[in-house]
Each structure stands twice: as structure tokens, then as C-alpha cells.
PDB file of N, CA and C in Angstrom:
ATOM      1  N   UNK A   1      -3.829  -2.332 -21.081  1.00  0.00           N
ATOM      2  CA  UNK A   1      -2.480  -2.449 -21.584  1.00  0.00           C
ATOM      3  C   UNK A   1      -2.491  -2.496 -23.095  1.00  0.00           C
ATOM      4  N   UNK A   2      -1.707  -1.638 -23.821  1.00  0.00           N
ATOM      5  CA  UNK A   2      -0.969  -1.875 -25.468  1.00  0.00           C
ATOM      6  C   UNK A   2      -0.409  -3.104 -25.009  1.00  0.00           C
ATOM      7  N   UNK A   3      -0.732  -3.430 -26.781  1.00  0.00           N
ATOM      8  CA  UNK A   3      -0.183  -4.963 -27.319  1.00  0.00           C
ATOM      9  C   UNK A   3       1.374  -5.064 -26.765  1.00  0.00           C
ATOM     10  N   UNK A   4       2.368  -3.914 -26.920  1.00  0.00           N
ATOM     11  CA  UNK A   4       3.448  -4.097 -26.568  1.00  0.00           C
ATOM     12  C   UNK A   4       3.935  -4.167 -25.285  1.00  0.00           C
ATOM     13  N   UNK A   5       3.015  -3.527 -24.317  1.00  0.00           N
ATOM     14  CA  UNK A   5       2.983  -3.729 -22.904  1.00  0.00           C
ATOM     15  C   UNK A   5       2.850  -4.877 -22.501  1.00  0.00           C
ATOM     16  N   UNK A   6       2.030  -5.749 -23.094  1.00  0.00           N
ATOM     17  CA  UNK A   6       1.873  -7.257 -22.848  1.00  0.00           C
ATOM     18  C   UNK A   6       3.337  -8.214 -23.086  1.00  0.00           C
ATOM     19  N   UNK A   7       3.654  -8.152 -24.352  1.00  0.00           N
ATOM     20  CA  UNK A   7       4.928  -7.947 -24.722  1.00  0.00           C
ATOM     21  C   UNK A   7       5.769  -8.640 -24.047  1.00  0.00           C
ATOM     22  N   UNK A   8       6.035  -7.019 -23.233  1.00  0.00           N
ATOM     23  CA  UNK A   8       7.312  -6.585 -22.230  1.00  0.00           C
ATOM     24  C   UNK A   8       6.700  -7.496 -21.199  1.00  0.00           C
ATOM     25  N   UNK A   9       5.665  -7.420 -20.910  1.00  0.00           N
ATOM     26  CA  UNK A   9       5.296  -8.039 -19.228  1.00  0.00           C
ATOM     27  C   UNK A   9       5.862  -9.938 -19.090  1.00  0.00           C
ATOM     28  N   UNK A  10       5.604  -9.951 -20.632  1.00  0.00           N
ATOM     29  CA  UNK A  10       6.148 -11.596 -20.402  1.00  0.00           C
ATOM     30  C   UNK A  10       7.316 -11.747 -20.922  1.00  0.00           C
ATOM     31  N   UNK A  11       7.843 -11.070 -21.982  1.00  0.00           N
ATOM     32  CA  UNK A  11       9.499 -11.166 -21.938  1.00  0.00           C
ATOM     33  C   UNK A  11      10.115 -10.990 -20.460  1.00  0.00           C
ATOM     34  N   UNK A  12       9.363 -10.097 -19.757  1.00  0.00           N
ATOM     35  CA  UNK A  12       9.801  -9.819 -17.907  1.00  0.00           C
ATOM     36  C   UNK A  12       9.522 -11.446 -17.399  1.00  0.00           C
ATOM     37  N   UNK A  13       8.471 -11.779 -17.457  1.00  0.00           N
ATOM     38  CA  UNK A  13       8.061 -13.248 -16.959  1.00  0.00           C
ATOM     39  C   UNK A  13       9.142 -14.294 -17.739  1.00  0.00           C
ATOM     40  N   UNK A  14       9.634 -14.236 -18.317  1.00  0.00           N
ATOM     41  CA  UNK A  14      10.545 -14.987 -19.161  1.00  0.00           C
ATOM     42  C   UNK A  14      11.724 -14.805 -18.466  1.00  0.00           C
ATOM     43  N   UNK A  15      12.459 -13.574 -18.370  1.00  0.00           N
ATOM     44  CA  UNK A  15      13.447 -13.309 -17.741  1.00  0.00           C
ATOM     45  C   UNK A  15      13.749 -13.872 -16.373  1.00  0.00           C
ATOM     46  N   UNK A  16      12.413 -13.860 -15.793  1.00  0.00           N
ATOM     47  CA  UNK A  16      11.993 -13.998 -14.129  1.00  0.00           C
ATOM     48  C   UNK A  16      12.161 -15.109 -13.823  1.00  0.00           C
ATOM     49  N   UNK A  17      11.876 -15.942 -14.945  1.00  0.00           N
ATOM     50  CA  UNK A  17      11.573 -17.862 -14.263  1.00  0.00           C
ATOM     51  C   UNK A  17      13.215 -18.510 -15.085  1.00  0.00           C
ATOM     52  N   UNK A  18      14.039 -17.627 -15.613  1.00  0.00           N
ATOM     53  CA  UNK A  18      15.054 -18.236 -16.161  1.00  0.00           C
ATOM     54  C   UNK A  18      15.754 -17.958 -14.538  1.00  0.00           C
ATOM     55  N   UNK A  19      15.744 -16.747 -14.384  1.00  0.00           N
ATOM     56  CA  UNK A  19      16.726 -16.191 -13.068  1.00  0.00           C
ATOM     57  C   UNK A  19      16.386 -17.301 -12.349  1.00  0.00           C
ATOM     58  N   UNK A  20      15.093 -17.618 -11.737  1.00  0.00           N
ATOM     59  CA  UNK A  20      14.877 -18.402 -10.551  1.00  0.00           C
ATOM     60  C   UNK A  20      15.972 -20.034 -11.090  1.00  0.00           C
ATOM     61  N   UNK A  21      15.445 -20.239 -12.174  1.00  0.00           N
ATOM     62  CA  UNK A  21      16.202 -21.563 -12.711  1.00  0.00           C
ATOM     63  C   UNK A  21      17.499 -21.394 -12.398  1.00  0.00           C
ATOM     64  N   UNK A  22      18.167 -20.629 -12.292  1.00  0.00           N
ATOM     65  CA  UNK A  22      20.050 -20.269 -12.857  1.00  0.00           C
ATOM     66  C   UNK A  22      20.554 -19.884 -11.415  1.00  0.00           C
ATOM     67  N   UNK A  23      19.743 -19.245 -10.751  1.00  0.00           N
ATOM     68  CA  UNK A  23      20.256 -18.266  -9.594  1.00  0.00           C
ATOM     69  C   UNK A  23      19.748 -19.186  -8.171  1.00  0.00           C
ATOM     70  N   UNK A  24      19.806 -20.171  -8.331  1.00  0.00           N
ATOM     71  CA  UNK A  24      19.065 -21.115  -7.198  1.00  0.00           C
ATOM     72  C   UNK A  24      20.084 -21.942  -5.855  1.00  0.00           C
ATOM     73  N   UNK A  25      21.237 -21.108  -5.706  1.00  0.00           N
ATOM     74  CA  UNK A  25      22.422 -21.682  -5.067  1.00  0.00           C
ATOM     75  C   UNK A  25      21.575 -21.034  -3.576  1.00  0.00           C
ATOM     76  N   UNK A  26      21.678 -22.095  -2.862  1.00  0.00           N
ATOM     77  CA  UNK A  26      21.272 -21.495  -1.132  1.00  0.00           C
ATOM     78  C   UNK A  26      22.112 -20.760  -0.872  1.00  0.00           C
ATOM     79  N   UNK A  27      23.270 -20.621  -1.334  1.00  0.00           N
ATOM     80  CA  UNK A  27      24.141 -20.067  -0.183  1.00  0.00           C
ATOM     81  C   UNK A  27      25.090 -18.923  -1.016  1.00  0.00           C
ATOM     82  N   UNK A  28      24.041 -18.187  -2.023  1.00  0.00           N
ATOM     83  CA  UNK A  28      24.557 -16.879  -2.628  1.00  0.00           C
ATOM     84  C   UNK A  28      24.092 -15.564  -1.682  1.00  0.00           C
ATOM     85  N   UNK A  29      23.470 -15.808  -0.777  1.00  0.00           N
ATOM     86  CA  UNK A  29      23.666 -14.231   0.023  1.00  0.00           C
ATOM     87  C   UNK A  29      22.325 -13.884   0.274  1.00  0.00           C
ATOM     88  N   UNK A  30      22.290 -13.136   1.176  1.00  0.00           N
ATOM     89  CA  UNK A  30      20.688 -12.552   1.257  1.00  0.00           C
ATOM     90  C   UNK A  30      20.730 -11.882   0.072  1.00  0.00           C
ATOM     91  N   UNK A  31      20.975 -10.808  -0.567  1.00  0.00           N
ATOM     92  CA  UNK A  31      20.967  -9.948  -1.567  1.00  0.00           C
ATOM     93  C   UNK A  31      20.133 -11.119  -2.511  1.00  0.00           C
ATOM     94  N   UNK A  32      20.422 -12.351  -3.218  1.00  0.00           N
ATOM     95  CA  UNK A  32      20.131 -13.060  -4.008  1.00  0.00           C
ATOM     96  C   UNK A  32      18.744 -13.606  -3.534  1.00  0.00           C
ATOM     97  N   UNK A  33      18.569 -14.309  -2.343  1.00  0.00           N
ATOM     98  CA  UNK A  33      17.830 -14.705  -2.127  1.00  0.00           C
ATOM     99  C   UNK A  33      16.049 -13.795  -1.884  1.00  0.00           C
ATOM    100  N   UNK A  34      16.355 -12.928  -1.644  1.00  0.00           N
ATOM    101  CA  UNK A  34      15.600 -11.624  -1.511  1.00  0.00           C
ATOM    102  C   UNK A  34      15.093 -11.349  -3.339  1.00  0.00           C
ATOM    103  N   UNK A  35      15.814 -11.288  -3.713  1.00  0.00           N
ATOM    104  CA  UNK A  35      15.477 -11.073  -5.580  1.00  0.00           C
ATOM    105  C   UNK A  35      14.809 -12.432  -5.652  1.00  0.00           C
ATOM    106  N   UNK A  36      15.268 -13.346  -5.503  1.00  0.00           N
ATOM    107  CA  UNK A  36      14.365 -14.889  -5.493  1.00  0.00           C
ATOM    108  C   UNK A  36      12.962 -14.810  -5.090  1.00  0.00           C
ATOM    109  N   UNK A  37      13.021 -14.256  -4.085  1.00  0.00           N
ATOM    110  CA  UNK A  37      11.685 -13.882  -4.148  1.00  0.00           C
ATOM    111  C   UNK A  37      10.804 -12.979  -4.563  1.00  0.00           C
ATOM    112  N   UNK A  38      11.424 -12.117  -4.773  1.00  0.00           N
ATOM    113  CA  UNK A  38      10.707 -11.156  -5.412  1.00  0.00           C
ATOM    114  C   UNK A  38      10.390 -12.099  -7.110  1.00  0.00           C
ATOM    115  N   UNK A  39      11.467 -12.665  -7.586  1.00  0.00           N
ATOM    116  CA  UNK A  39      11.255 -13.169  -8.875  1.00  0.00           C
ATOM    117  C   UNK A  39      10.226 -14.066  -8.521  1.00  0.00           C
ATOM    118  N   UNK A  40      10.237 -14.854  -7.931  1.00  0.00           N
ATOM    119  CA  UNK A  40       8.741 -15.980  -7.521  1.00  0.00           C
ATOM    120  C   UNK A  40       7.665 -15.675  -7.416  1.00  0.00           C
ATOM    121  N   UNK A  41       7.577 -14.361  -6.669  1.00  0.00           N
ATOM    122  CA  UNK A  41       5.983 -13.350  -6.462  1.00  0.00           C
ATOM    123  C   UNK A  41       5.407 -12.694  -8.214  1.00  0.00           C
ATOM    124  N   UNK A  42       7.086 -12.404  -8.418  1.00  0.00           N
ATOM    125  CA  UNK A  42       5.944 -12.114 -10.024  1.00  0.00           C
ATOM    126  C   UNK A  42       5.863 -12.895 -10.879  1.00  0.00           C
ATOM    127  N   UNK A  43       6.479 -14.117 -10.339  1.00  0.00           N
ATOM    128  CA  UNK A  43       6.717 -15.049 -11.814  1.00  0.00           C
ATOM    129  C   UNK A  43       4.886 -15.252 -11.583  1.00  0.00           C
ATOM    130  N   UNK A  44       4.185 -15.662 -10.534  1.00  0.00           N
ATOM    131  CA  UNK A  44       2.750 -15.750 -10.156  1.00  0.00           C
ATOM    132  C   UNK A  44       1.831 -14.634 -10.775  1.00  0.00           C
ATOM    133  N   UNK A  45       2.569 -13.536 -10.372  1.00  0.00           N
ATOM    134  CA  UNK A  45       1.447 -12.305 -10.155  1.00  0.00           C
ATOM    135  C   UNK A  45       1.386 -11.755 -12.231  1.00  0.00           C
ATOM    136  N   UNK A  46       2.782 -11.885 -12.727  1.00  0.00           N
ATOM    137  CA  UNK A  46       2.547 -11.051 -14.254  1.00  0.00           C
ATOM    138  C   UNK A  46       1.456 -11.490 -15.307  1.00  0.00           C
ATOM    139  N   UNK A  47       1.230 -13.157 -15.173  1.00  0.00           N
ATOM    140  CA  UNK A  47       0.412 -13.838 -15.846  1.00  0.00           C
ATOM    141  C   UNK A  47      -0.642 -13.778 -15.686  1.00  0.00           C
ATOM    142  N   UNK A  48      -1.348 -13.208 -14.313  1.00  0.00           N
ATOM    143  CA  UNK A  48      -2.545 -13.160 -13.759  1.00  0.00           C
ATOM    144  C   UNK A  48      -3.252 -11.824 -14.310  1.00  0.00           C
ATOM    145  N   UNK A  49      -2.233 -10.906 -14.284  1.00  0.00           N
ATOM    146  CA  UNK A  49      -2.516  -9.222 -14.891  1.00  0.00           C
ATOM    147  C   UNK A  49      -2.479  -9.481 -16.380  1.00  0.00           C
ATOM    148  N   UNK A  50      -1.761 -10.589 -17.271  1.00  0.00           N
ATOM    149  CA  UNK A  50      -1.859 -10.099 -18.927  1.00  0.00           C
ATOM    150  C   UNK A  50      -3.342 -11.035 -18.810  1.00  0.00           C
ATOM    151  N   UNK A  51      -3.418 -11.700 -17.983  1.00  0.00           N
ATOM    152  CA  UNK A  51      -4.641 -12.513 -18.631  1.00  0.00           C
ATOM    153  C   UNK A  51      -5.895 -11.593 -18.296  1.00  0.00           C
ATOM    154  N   UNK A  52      -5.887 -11.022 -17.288  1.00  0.00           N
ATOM    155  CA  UNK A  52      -6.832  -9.903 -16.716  1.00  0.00           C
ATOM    156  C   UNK A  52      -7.001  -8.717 -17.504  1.00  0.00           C
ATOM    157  N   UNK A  53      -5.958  -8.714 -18.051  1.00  0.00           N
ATOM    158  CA  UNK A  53      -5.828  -7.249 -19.454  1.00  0.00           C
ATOM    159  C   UNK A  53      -6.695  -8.286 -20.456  1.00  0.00           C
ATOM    160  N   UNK A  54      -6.186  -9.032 -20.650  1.00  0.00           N
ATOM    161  CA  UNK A  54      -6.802  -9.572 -22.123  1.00  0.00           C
ATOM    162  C   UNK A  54      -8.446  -9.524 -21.906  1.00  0.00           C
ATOM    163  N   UNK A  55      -8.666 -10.405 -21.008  1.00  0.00           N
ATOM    164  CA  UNK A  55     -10.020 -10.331 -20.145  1.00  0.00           C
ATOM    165  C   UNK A  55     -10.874  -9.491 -20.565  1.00  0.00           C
ATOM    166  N   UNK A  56     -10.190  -8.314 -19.997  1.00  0.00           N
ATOM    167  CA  UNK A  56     -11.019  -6.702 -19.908  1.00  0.00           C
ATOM    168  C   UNK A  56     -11.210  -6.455 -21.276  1.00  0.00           C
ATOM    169  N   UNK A  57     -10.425  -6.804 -22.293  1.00  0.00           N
ATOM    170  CA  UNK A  57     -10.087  -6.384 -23.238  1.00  0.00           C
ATOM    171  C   UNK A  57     -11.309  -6.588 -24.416  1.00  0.00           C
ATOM    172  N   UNK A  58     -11.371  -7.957 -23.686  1.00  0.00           N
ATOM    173  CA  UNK A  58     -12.356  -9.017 -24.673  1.00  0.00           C
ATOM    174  C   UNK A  58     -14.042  -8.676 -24.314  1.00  0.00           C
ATOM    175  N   UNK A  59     -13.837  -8.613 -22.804  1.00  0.00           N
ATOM    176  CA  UNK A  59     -15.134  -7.611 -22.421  1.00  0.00           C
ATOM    177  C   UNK A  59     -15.912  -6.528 -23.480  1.00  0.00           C
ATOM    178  N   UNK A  60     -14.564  -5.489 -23.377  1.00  0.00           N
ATOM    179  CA  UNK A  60     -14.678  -4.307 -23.471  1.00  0.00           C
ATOM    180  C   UNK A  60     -14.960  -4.414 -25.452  1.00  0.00           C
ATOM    181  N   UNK A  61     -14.478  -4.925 -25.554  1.00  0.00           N
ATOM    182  CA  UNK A  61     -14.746  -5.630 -27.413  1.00  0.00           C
ATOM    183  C   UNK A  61     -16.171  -5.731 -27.415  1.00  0.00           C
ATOM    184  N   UNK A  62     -16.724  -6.946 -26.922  1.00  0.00           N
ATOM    185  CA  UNK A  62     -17.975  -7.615 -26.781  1.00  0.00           C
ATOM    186  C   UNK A  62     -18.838  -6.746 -26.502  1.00  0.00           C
ATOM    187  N   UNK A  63     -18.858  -5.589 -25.561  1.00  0.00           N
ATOM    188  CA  UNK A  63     -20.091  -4.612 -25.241  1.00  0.00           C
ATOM    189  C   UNK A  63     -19.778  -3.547 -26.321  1.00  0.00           C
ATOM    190  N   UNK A  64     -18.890  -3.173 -27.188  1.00  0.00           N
ATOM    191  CA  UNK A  64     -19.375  -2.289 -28.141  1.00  0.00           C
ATOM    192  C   UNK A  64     -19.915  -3.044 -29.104  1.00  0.00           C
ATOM    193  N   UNK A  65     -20.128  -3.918 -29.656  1.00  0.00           N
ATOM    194  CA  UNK A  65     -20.521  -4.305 -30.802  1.00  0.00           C
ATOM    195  C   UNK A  65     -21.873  -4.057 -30.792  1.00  0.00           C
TER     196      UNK A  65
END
């Protein structure tokens, strides 16, 4: 991932864990609750991939030198 891809992935993670905060009424609809989860699966999964980019990143640094 570009620096700005990282970016975006957590301004997305930002976006994601405000929704879950704001949008948390039981009884807004399947439609809502369905996005709830989907927002919960990535609020988990986006942090795991920038840290895994960085990871690789730092790897991939370290063996050219």
C-alpha cells in the first residue's frame, strides 16, 4: 500500500467505529443492522491489513539495505 492508501484505510476505520457509535438503535431495520455488521467486521479486519502493510514494508526496507 501508498502512504495515502493507508490514509484512506483509517479515515474508513474512523468513519466505521463513529457509525457503529451513532447508528446503534436495535430497532432501525435490518438494512441498518446488516451495515452494523459489516462496520464491526472491518472496524477488526482494516487495522490488521495497515499494520500488515507496514510490516511488509519494514521487512522489505530491512532486506535491501
Amino acid at each position: 500500500m501508498r502512504k495515502h492508501n493507508i490514509y484512506q484505510a483509517l479515515t474508513l476505520w474512523f468513519v466505521i467505529l463513529i457509525f457503529i457509535q451513532t447508528g446503534s438503535d436495535p430497532s432501525s431495520g435490518l438494512l441498518m443492522r446488516g451495515a452494523g455488521m459489516v462496520a464491526i467486521a472491518l472496524a477488526y479486519v482494516i487495522p490488521g491489513f495497515v499494520v500488515v502493510d507496514l510490516l511488509s514494508a519494514y521487512t522489505n526496507e530491512r532486506a535491501t539495505m
